[in-house]
C-alpha atoms as a PDB file:
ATOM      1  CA  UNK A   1     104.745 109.024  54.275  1.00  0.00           C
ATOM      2  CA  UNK A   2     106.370 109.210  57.802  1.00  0.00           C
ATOM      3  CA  UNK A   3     104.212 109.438  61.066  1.00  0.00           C
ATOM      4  CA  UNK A   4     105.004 111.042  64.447  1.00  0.00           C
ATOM      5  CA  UNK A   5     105.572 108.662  67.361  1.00  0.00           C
ATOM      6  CA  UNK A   6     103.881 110.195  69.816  1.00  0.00           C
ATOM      7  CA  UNK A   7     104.547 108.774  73.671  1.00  0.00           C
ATOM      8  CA  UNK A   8     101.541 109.278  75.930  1.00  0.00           C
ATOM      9  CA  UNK A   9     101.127 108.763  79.850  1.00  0.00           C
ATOM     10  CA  UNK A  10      98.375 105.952  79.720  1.00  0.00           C
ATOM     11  CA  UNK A  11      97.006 106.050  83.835  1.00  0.00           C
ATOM     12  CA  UNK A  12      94.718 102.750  84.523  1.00  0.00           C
ATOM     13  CA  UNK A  13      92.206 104.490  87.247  1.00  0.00           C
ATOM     14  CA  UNK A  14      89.667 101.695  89.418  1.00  0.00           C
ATOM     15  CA  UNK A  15      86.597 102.569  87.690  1.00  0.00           C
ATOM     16  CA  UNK A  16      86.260 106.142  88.407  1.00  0.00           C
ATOM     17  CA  UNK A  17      88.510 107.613  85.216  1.00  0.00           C
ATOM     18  CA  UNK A  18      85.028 110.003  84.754  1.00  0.00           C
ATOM     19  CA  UNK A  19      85.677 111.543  87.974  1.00  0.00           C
ATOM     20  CA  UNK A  20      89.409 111.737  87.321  1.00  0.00           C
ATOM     21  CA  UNK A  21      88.518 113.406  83.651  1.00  0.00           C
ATOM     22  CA  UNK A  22      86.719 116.152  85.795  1.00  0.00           C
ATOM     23  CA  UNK A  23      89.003 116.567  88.594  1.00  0.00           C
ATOM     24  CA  UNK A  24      91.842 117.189  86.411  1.00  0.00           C
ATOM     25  CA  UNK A  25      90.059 119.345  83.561  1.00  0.00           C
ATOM     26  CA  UNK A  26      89.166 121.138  86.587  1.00  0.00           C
ATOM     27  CA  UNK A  27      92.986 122.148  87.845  1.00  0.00           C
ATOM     28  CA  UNK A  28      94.812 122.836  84.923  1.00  0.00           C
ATOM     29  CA  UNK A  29      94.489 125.943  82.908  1.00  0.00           C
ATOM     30  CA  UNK A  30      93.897 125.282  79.597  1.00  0.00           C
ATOM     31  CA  UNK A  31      93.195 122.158  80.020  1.00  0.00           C
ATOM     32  CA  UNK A  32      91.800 119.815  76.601  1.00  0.00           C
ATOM     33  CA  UNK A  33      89.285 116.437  76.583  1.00  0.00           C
ATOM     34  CA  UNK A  34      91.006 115.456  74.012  1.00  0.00           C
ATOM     35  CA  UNK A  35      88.733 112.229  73.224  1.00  0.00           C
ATOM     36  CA  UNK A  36      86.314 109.551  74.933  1.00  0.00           C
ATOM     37  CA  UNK A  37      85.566 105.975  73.834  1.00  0.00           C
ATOM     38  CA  UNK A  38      82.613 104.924  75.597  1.00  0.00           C
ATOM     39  CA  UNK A  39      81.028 101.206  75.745  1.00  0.00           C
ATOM     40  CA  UNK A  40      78.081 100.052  73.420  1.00  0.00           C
ATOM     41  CA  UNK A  41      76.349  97.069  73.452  1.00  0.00           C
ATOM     42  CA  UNK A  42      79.115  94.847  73.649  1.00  0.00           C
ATOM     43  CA  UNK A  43      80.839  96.056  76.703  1.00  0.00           C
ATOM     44  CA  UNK A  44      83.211  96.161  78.360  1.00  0.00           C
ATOM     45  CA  UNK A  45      81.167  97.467  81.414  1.00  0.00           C
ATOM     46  CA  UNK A  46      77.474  99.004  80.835  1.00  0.00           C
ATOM     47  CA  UNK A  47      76.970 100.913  77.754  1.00  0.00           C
ATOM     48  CA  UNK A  48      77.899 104.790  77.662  1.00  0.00           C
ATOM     49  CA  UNK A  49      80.404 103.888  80.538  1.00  0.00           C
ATOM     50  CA  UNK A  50      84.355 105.691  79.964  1.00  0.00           C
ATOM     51  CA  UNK A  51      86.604 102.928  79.053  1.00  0.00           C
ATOM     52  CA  UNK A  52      89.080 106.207  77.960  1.00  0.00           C
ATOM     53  CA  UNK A  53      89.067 109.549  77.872  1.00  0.00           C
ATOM     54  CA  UNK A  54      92.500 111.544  76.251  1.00  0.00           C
ATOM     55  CA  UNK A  55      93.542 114.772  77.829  1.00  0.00           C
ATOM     56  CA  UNK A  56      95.460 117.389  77.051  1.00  0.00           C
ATOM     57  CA  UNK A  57      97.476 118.782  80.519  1.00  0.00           C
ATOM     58  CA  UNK A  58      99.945 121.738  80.372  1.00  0.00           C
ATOM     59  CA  UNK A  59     100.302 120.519  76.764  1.00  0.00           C
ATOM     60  CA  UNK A  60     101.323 116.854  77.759  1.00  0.00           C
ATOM     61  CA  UNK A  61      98.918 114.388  76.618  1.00  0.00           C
ATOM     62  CA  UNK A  62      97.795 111.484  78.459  1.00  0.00           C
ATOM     63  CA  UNK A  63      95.087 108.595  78.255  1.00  0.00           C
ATOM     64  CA  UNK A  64      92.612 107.721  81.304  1.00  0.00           C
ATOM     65  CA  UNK A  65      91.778 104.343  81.278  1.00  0.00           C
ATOM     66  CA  UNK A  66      88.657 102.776  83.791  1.00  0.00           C
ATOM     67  CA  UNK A  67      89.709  99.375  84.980  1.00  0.00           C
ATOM     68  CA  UNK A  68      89.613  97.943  88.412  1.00  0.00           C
ATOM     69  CA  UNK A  69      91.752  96.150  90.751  1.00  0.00           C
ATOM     70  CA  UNK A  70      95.056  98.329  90.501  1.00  0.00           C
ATOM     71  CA  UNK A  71      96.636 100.751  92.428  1.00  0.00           C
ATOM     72  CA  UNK A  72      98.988 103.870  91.951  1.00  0.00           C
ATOM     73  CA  UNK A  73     102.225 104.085  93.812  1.00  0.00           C
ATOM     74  CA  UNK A  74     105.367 106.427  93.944  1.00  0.00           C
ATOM     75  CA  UNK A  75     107.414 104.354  91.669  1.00  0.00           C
ATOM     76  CA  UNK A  76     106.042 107.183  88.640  1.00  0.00           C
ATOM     77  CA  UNK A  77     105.131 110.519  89.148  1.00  0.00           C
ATOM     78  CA  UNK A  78     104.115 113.722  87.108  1.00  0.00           C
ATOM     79  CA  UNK A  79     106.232 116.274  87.410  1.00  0.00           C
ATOM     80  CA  UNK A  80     104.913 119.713  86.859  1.00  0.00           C
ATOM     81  CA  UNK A  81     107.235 122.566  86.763  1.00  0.00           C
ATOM     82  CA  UNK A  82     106.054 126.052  87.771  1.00  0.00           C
ATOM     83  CA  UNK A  83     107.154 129.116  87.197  1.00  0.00           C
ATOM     84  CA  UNK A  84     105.395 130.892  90.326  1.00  0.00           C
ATOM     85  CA  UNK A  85     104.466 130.355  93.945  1.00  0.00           C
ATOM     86  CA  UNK A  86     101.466 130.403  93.065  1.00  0.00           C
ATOM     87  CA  UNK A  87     100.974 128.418  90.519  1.00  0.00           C
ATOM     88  CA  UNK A  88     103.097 125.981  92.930  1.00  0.00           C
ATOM     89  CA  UNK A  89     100.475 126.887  95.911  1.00  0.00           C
ATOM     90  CA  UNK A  90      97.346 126.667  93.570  1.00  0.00           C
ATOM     91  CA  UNK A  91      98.498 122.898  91.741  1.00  0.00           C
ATOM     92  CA  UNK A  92      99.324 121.483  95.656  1.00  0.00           C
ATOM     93  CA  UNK A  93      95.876 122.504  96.878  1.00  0.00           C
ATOM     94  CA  UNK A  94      93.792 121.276  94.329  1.00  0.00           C
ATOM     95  CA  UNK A  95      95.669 118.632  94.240  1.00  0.00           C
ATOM     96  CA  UNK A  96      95.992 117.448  97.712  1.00  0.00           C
ATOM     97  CA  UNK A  97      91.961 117.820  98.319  1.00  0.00           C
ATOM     98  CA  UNK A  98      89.628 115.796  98.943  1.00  0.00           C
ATOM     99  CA  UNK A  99      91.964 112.997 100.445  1.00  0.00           C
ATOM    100  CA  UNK A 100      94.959 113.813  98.888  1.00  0.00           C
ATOM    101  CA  UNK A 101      98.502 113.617 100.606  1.00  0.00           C
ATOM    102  CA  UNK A 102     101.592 115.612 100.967  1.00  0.00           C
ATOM    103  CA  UNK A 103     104.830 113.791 100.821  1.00  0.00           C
ATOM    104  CA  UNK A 104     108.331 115.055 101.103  1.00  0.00           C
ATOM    105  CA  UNK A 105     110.667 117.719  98.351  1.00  0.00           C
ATOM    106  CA  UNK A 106     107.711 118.953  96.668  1.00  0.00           C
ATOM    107  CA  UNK A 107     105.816 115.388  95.717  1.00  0.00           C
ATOM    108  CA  UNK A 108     101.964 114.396  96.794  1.00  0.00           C
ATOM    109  CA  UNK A 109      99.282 111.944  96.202  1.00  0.00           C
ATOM    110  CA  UNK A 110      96.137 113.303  94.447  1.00  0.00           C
ATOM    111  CA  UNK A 111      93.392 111.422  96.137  1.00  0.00           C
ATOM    112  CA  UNK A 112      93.315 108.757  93.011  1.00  0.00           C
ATOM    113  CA  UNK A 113      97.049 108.053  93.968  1.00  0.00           C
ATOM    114  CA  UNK A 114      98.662 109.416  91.056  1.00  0.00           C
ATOM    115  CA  UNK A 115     102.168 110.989  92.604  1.00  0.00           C
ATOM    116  CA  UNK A 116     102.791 114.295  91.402  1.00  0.00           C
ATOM    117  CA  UNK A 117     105.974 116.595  91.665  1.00  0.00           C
ATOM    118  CA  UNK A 118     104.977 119.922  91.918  1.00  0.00           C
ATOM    119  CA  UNK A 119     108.605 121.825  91.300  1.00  0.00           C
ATOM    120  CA  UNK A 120     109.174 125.535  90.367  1.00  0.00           C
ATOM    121  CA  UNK A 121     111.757 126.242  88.006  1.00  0.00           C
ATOM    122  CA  UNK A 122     113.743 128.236  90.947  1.00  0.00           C
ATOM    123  CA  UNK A 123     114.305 124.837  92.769  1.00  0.00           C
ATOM    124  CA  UNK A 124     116.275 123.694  89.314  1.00  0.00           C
ATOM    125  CA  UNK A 125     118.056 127.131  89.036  1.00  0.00           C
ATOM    126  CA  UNK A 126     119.040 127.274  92.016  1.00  0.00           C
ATOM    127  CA  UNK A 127     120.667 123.906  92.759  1.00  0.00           C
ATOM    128  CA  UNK A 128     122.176 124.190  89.681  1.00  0.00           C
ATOM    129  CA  UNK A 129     124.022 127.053  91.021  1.00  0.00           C
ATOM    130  CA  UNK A 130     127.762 127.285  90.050  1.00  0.00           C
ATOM    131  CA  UNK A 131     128.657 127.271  93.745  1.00  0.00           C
ATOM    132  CA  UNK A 132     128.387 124.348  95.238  1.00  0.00           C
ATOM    133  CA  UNK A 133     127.623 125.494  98.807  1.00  0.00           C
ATOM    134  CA  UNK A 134     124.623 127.973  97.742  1.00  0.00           C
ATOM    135  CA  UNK A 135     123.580 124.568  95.746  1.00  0.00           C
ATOM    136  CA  UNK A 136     124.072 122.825  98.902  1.00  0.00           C
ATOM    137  CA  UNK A 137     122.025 124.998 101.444  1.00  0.00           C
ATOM    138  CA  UNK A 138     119.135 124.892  98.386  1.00  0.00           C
ATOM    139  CA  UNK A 139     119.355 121.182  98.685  1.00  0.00           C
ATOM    140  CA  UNK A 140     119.451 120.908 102.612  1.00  0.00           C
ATOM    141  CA  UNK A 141     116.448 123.570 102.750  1.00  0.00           C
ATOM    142  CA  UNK A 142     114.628 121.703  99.814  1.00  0.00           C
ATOM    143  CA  UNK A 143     115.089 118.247 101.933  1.00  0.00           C
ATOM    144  CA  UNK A 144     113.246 119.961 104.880  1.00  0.00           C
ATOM    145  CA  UNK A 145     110.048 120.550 102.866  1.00  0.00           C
ATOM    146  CA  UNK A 146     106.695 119.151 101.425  1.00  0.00           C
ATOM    147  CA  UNK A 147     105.528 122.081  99.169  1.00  0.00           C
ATOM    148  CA  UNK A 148     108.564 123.912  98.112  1.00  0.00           C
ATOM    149  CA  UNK A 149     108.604 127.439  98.983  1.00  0.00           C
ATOM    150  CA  UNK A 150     110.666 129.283  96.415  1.00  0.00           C
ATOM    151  CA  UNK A 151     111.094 132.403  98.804  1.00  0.00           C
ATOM    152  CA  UNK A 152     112.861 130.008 101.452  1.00  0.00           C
ATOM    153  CA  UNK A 153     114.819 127.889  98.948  1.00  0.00           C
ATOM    154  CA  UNK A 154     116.039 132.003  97.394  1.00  0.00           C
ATOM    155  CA  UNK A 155     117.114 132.604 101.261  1.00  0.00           C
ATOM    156  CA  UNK A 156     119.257 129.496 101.753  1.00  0.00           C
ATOM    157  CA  UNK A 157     121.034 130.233  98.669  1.00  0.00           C
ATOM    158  CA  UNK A 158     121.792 134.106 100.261  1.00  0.00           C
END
């Protein structure tokens, strides 16, 4: 009998994975805990502590593991695609609290570190546009923001 491979996003947070579990169950609509494995007597770490939790995110799923000692950086990043401005404007505001970071074309830091692309489908449309030039003013425009605004990106292709 064949099985599914099934590729998840494992995310190693330092020791605070419950918190992360919250956060993001908290954002996402429709958001699933999927599973938990919690310690026992053995360890790792004091018994009933997260050592993962599986979640469910816009129907991606991904594993949060607690460990210590390592850090997140830009090198990967979650991209989210949007269909709205605001869902684009909701996603960057959760996500930026609470010592979060904007960064440049529509990526941020959550304030784990986890990068995040927050990119509405108009940004693809559009610089996928069959003319390069109205491509090329969506690119130009897109290169002068942190949250992409789908209303200025629409005028730059005009």
């Amino acid at each position: 009998m064949a099985t599914t491979q099934t590729i998840k996003t494992c995310l190693w947070f330092e020791n605070n994975a419950d918190e992360a579990v919250r956060h993001y169950l908290s954002i996402f609509k429709g958001a699933r805990l999927l599973s938990e494995l919690r310690s026992g007597d053995a360890g790792p770490g004091p018994k009933g502590s997260l050592i993962t939790a599986e979640l469910e995110l816009k129907g991606q799923p991904f594993v949060l593991l607690n460990g210590a000692r390592e850090k997140f950086n830009e090198t990967i990043s979650l991209v989210v695609t949007c269909e709205t401005q605001e869902e684009v404007d909701e996603l960057w505001s959760k996500l930026t609290a609470d010592g979060g970071a904007e960064s440049q074309c529509g990526w941020l830091r959550d304030k784990f570190g986890v990068s995040w692309q927050i990119i509405p489908s108009a940004l693809i449309r559009l610089l996928q546009h069959p003319e390069p030039a109205k491509a090329g003013r969506v690119m130009q425009a897109m290169m002068q923001m942190k949250k992409i605004d789908i209303a200025r990106l629409e005028e730059a292709a005009r």
